[in-house]
Structure formats: structure tokens, C-alpha cells
Protein backbone atom coordinates (compact mmCIF):
# COMPACT_ATOMS: atom_id res chain seq x y z
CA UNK A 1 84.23 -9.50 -148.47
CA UNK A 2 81.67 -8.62 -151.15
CA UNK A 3 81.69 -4.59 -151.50
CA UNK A 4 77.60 -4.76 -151.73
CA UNK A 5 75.53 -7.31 -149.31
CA UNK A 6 72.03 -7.30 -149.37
CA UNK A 7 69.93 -9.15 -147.36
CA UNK A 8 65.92 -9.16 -146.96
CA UNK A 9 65.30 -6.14 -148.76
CA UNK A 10 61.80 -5.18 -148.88
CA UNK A 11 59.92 -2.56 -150.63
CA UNK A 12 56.61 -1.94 -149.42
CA UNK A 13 53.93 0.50 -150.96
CA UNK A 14 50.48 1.14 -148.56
CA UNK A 15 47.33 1.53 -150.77
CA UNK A 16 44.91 4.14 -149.16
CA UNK A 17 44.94 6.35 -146.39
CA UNK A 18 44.40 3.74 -143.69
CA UNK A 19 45.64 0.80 -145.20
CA UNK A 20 46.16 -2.18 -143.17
CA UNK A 21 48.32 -5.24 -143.71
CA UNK A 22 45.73 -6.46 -146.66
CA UNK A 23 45.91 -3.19 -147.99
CA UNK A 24 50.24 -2.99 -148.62
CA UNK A 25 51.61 -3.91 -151.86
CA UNK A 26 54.62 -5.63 -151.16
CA UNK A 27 56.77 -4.48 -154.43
CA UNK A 28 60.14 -6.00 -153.30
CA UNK A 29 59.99 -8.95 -151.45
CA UNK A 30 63.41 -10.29 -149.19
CA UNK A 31 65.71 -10.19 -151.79
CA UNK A 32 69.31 -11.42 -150.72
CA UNK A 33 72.36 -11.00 -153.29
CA UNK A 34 75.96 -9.55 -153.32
CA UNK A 35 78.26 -7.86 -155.69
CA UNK A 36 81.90 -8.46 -155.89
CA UNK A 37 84.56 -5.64 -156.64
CA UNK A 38 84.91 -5.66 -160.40
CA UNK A 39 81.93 -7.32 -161.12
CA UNK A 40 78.92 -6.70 -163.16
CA UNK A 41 75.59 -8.04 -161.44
CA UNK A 42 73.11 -7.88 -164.32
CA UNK A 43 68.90 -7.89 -162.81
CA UNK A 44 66.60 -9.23 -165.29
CA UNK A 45 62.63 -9.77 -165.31
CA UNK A 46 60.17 -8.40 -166.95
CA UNK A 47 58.07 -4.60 -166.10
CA UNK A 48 56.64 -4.17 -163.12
CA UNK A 49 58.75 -7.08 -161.09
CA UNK A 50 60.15 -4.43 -158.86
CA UNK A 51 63.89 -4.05 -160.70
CA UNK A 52 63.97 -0.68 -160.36
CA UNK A 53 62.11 0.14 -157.20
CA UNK A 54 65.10 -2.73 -156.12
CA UNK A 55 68.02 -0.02 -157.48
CA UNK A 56 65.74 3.05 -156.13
CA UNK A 57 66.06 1.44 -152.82
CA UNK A 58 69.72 0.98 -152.78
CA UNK A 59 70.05 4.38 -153.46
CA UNK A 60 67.24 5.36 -150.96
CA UNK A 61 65.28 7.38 -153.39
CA UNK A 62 62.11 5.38 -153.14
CA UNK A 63 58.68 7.56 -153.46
CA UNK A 64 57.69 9.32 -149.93
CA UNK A 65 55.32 6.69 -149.18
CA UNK A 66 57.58 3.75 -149.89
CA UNK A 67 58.96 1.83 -146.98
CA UNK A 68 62.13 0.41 -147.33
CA UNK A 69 63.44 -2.58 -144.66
CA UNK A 70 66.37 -4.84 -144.63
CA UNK A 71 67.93 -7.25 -142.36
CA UNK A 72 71.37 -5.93 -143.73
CA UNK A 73 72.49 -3.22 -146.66
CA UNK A 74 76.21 -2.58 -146.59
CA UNK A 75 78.66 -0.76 -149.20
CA UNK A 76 81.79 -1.83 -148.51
CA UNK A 77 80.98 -2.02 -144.52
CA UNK A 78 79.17 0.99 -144.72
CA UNK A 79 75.83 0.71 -142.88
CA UNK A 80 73.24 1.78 -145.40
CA UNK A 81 69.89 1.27 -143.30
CA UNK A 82 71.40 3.63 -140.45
CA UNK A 83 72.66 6.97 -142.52
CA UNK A 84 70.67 10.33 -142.52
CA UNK A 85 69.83 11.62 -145.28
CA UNK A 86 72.71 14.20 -145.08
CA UNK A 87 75.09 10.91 -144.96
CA UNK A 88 73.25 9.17 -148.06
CA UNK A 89 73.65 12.33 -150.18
CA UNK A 90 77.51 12.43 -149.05
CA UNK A 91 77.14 8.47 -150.19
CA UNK A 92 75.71 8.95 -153.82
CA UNK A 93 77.30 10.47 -156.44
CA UNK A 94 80.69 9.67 -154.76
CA UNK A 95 80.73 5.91 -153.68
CA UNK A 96 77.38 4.86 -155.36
CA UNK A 97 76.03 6.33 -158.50
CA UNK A 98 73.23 5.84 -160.64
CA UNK A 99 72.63 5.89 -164.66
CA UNK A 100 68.98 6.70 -165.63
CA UNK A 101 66.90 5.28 -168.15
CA UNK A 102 65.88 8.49 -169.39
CA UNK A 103 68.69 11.01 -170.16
CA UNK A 104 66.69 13.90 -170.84
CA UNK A 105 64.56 14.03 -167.24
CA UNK A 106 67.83 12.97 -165.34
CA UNK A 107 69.86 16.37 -166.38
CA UNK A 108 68.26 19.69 -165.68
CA UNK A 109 67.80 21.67 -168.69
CA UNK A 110 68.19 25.50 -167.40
CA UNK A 111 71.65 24.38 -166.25
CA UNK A 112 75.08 23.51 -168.82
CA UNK A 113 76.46 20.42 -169.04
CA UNK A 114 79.80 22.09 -167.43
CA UNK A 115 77.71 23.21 -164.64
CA UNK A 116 76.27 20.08 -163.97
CA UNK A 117 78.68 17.84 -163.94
CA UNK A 118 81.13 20.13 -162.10
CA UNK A 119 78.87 19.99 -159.34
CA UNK A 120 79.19 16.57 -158.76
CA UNK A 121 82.74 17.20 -158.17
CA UNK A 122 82.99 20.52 -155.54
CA UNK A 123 79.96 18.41 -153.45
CA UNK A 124 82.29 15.71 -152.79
CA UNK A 125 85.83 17.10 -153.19
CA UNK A 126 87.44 19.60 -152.21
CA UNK A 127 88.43 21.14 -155.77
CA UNK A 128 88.02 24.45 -157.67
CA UNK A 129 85.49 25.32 -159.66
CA UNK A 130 88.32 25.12 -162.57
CA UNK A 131 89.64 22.27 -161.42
CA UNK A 132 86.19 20.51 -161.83
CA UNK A 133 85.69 22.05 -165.30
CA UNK A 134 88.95 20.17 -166.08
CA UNK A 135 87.72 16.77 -164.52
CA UNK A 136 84.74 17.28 -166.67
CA UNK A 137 86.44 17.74 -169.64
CA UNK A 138 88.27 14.28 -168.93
CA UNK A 139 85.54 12.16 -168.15
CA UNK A 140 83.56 13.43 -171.39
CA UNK A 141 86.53 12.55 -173.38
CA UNK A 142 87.10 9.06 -171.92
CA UNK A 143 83.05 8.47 -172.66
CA UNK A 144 83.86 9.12 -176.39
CA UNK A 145 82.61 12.86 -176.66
CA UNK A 146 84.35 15.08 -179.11
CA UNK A 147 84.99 18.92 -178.16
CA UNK A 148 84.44 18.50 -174.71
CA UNK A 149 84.93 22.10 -174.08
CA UNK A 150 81.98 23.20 -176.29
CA UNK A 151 79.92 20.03 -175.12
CA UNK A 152 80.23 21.65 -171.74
CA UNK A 153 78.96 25.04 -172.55
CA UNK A 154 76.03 23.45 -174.15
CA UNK A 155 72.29 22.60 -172.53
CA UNK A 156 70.79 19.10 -172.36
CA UNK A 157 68.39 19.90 -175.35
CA UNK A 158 71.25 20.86 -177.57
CA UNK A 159 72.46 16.87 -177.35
CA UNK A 160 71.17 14.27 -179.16
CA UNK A 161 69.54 11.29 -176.96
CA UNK A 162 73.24 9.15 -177.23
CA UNK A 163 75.17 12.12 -176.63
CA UNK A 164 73.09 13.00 -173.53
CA UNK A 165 73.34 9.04 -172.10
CA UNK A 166 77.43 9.84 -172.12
CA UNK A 167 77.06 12.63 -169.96
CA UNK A 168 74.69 10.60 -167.46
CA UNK A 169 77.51 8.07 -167.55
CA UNK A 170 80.34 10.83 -167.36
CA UNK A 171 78.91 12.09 -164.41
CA UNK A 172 78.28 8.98 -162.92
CA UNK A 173 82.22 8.90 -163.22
CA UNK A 174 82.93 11.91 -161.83
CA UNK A 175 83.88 10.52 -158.29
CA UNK A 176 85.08 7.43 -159.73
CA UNK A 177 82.27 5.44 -157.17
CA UNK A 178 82.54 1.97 -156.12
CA UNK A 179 79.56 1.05 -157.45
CA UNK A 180 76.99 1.78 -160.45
CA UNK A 181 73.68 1.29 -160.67
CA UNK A 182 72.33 0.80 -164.39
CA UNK A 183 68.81 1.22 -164.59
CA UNK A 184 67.89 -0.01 -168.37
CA UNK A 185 70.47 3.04 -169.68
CA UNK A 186 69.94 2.04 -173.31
CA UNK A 187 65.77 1.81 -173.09
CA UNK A 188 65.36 4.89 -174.79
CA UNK A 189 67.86 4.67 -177.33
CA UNK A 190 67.91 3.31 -180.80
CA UNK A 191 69.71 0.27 -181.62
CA UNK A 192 72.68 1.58 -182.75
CA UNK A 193 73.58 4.37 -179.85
CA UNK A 194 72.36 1.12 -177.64
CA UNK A 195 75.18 -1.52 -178.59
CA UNK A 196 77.67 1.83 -178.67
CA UNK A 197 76.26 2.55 -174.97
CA UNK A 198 76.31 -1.39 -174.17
CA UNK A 199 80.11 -1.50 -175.21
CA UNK A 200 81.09 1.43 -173.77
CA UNK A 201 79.52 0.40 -170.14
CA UNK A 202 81.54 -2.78 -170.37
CA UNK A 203 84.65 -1.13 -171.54
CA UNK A 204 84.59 1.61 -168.81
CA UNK A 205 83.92 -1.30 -166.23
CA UNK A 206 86.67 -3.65 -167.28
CA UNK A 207 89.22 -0.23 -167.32
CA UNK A 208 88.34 0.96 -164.00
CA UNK A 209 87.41 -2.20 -162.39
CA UNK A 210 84.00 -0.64 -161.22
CA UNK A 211 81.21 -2.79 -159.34
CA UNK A 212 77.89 -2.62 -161.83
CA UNK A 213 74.51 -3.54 -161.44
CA UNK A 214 73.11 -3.81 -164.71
CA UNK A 215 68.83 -3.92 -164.49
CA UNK A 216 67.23 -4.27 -168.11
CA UNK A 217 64.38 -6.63 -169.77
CA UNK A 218 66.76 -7.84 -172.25
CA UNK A 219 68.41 -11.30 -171.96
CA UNK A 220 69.89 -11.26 -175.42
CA UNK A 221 72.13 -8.01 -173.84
CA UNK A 222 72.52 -10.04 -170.48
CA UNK A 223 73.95 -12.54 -171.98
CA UNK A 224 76.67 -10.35 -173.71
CA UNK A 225 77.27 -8.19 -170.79
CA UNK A 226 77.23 -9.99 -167.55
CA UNK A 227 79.19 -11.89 -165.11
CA UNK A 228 76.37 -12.85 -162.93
CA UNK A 229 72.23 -12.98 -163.21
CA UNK A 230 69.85 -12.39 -161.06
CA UNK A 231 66.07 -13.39 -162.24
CA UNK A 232 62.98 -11.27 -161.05
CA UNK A 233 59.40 -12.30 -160.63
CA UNK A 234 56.85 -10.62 -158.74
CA UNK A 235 59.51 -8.56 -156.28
CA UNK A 236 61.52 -11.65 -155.89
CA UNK A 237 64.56 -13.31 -157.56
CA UNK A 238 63.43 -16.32 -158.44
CA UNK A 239 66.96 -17.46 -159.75
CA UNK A 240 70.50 -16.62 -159.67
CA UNK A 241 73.96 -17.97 -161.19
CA UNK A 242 77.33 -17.27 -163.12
CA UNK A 243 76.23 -16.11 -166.37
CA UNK A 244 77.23 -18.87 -168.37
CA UNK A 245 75.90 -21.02 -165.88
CA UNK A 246 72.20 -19.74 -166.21
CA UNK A 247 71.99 -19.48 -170.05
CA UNK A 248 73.08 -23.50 -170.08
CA UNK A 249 71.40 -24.82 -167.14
CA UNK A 250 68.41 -22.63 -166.10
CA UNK A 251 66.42 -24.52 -163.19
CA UNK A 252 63.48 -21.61 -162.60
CA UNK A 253 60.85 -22.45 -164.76
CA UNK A 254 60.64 -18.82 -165.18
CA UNK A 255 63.92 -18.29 -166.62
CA UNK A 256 63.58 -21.17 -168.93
CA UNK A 257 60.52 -19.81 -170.26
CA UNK A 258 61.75 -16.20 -170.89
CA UNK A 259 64.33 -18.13 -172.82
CA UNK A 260 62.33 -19.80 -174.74
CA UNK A 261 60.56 -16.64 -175.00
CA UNK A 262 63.97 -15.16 -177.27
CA UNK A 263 64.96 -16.08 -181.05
CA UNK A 264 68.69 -17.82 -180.75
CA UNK A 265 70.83 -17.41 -183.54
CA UNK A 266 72.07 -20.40 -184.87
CA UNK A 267 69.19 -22.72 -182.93
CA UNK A 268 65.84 -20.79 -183.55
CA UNK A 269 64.99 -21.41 -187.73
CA UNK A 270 63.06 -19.37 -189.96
CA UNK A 271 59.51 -19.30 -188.83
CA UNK A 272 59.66 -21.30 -186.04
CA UNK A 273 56.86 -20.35 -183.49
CA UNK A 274 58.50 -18.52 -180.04
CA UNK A 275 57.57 -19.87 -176.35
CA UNK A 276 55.50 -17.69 -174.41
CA UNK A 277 54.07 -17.67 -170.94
CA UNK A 278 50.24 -17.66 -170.86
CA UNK A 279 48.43 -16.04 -167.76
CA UNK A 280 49.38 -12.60 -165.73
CA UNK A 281 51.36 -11.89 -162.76
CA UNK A 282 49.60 -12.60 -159.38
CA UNK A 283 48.68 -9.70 -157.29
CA UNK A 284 51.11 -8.31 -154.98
CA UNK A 285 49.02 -6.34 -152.62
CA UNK A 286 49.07 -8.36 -149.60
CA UNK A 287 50.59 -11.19 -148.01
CA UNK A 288 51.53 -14.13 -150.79
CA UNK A 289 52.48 -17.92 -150.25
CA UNK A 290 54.03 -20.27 -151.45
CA UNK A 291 55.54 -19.66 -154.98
CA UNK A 292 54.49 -16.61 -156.79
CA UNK A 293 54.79 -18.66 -160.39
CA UNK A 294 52.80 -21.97 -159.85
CA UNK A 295 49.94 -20.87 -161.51
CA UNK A 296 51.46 -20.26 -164.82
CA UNK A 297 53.97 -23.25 -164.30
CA UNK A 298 53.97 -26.29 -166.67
CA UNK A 299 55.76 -28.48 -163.49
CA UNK A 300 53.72 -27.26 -160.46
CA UNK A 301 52.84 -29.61 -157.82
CA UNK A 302 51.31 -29.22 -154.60
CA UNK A 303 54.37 -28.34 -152.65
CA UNK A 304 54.02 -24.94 -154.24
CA UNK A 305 51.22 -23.69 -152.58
CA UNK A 306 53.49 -23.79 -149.43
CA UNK A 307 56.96 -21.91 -148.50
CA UNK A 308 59.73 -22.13 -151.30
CA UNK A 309 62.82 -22.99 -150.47
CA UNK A 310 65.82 -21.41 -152.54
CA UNK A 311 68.04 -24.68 -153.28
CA UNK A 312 71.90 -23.91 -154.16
CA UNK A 313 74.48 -25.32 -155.77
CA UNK A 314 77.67 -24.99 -157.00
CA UNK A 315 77.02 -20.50 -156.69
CA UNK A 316 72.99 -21.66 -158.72
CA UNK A 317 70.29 -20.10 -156.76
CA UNK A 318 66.65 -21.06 -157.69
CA UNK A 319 63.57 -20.82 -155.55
CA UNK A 320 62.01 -24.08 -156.62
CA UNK A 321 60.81 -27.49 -155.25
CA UNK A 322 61.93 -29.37 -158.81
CA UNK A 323 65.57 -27.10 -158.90
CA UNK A 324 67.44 -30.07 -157.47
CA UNK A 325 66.68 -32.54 -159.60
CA UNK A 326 67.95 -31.17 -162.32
CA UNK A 327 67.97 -29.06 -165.92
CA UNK A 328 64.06 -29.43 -167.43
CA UNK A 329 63.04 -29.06 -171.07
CA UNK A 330 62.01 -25.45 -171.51
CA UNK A 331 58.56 -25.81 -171.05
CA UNK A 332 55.63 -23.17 -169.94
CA UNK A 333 51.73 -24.76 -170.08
CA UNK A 334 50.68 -26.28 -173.13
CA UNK A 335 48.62 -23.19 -173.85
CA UNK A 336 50.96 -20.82 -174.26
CA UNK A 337 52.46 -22.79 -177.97
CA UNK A 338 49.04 -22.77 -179.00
């Protein structure tokens, strides 16, 4: 059984005080996936396609006038949809935990890192104050920070913005949880402190055979980090395979235009213009039909005014009329080469 199963998961955001069914932006729209023990889940689309409001969700820390709905949301059989807020607070940090984009607002600053991280600890196990000092110690070592003792007497503004990522991910640790949640953890790093956050991510995951979900912009990192994809567009995923299986055969032609959106060493030459996809996202403040990327789609047809259907096979999800006939050149409209 997978230890995460999602199914219809909906994020929905009213607009006004008396908004009415025209009037609700529907930022997450039925999403259905699942993540396997020991695997790492890697969500990819581009800003403002509802990736993280997806990971706020499964955390249930979605804005106050956010409405979250789901035909099913289980951790490990765990009823997620059902648990008071007491329960959920008893659930993250210990069996689900998070690492946020931004280091700096995601640690308090008039506390120590000791402090901090300790306190993930005595809220979910019965241990000593010393004892969780200890623990702390540990799990800054094992996230490659030197002198953990002084590291813990120090404050968040006394770290530089690598140094503070560790301890998001130490703590994250702290519990040893089931399951991660990523949200773009190497965004606000440089490029070096990113591939040293990238590898040590993977490395911690492989060690303690930890469940991630992995959201981030990036396909060039997806494609070194992941065991399975999942594309967003407009609060859907629009496609979803093995890894491997995506980057050879993509059959959204979403996907295959973010990919020929990306240089490719070895394939893309010197000077050689880049793919891009021409128009803007559609709305999504009220109801939507048919497929949300038709009208920036090279290979639309009428069909795709009308209900998608997602067509699998062989573990390849994609929510397209043309997926089942086959891999297409990677083509977006003419106008976007021009």
C-alpha cells in the first residue's frame, strides 16, 4: 500500500466577501497521485500552478480562507481529511514534515538554533530537554554542520543562507517522519550551496529510506533527483511517469514544451534558439472545461474544448486526447520560435 494516497484534492480560494461559484478561484484542481515508501515524488510546473498551495494542503496549512476537499488523503492509513487540528499538529513535525523555501522566515530569530530544534523533539517524544539537545547535536552533524554544539547556541541571523537550509532539513529530521515535503528548498540559494543542498537531500533519502516530495521549477534538477514526475498546469497535473520514462517519452504537450524550453548538454549547440510557449495561463477563477492548455497547444483539436480524459499506460499518466497515439515532436505554436 502506498504510504501517501491522494485523491481529488482541491484547493479553492473565494474572491470577495460574497463570492459565489463564478467568483472562487479554483487553485488546485482534483489532483490524484501516490507516494511509495522510499521514494522521491518530484512536482514540477511553473509559478503560480498551485505546487505549493498542493504541499500547503497536505500539511493543512492553507491561508484561513482556503478550502481544502478531497475524496481521500491518507498517510500511511491515517485519515488526513478527518483530524483536528490538535491531531494534525501531533501529525507534522513527527510523521510529515516540511522544508521551506525560505530558511530565514521558517526559523524564528529571538529563539537558538538548540532551542528550536529541541522543541521539535519534547512535542513529540517523551525526552529530556538534554536528551533533545543531544538529538540535535546528531542530526546537525549528519546534515554536514561542523561544531554542532556552538551552531546550537547560535541565532538564525548568525548562519549563512546554506547553513540555515541544514537546520530546516535537520529539524525536519528530528522525528525521523515518514514523509518530507520539499517546497523549492534550494530557491534561495546560490548555485553552489544548491547542488550541496540537492546532494545532500538525495543522500539523506537514500540512507534513511524517507518518502520525499520534491516541488521546484527546475527540470534540469528533476531530472537528477527523482524517481517519479508529476507535471503541473493550471492546479492540475497534466502528466505523470517514472522519471526516465517522462524525460524520453513525454506525451503532454506541456511537458514537451518546457523541455524544449531547457538547453541539453550534449544535444542543444552553441546558439541555437530555445522553445518557448507563447500565450498566458487561462484564468482559474471559476469553473473551467475541457483542457486548460488548448489554447497555447500546437496539436489542439476540437475534442479539447470538452472533458479530458487522463489516458495510462504502462505507470504514464497524461491528460490528453493525442497521449495514446504516441511520442510527438516537441512542438508549441509556430509563434513561439519566432
Amino acid at each position: 500500500m502506498a504510504l501517501l494516497h491522494v485523491e481529488n484534492l482541491r484547493v479553492d480560494i473565494p474572491m470577495g466577501n460574497n463570492p459565489t461559484a463564478d467568483d472562487m478561484l479554483h487553485a488546485v484542481r482534483g489532483l490524484d497521485f501516490q507516494v511509495e515508501r522510499g521514494e522521491m515524488l518530484c512536482i514540477v510546473g511553473e509559478s503560480g500552478c498551485g505546487k505549493s498551495l498542493t504541499s500547503l494542503a497536505l500539511m493543512d496549512l492553507l491561508p484561513r480562507k482556503a478550502k481544502r476537499t478531497a475524496s481521500r488523503l491518507t498517510l500511511d492509513g491515517i485519515d488526513m481529511l478527518g483530524q483536528s487540528e490538535r491531531s494534525m499538529c501531533d501529525l507534522r513535525g513527527n510523521r510529515l514534515a516540511m522544508i521551506f523555501q525560505e530558511p530565514m522566515t521558517a526559523l524564528n530569530p529571538a529563539y537558538s538554533i538548540g532551542d528550536q530544534l529541541s522543541e521539535v523533539l519534547t512535542r513529540h517524544r517523551k525526552v529530556s530537554r538534554k536528551d533533545a539537545l543531544a538529538r540535535a547535536a546528531q542530526m546537525l552533524e549528519k546534515v554536514g554542520i561542523s561544531n554542532a554544539g556552538e551552531r546550537l547556541r547560535q541565532y538564525p541571523h548568525q548562519l549563512s543562507g546554506g547553513l540555515r537550509q541544514r537546520v530546516i532539513i535537520a529539524m525536519a529530521l528530528m522525528c525521523e517522519p515518514d514523509l518530507i515535503i520539499a517546497d523549492e528548498p534550494t530557491t534561495a540559494l546560490d548555485v553552489t550551496i544548491q547542488a550541496q543542498i540537492l546532494r545532500l537531500i538525495r543522500d539523506i533519502q537514500k540512507e534513511l529510506g524517507l518518502a520525499v516530495i520534491f516541488i521546484t521549477h527546475d527540470l534540469g534538477l528533476v531530472a537528477r533527483i527523482a524517481d517519479r514526475v508529476a507535471v503541473m498546469y493550471a492546479g492540475e497535473i497534466v502528466e505523470s511517469a517514472p522519471a526516465r520514462q517522462l524525460f524520453e517519452n513525454p506525451r503532454h504537450p506541456y511537458t514537451r514544451g518546457l523541455l524544449a524550453s531547457i538547453p541539453i548538454p550534449g544535444r542543444t549547440k552553441p546558439g541555437e534558439a530555445l522553445g518557448s510557449i507563447p500565450g498566458l495561463v487561462p484564468s482559474l477563477v471559476g469553473e473551467q472545461h475541457g483542457c486548460a492548455f488548448r489554447n497555447r497547444c500546437a496539436h489542439t483539436v476540437q475534442g479539447c474544448a470538452r472533458e479530458v480524459p487522463e489516458v495510462h499506460q504502462d505507470g504514464h499518466m497524461a491528460r490528453c486526447l493525442l497521449a495514446a497515439s504516441g511520442p510527438k515532436p516537441l512542438l508549441v505554436k509556430e509563434s513561439a520560435r519566432s
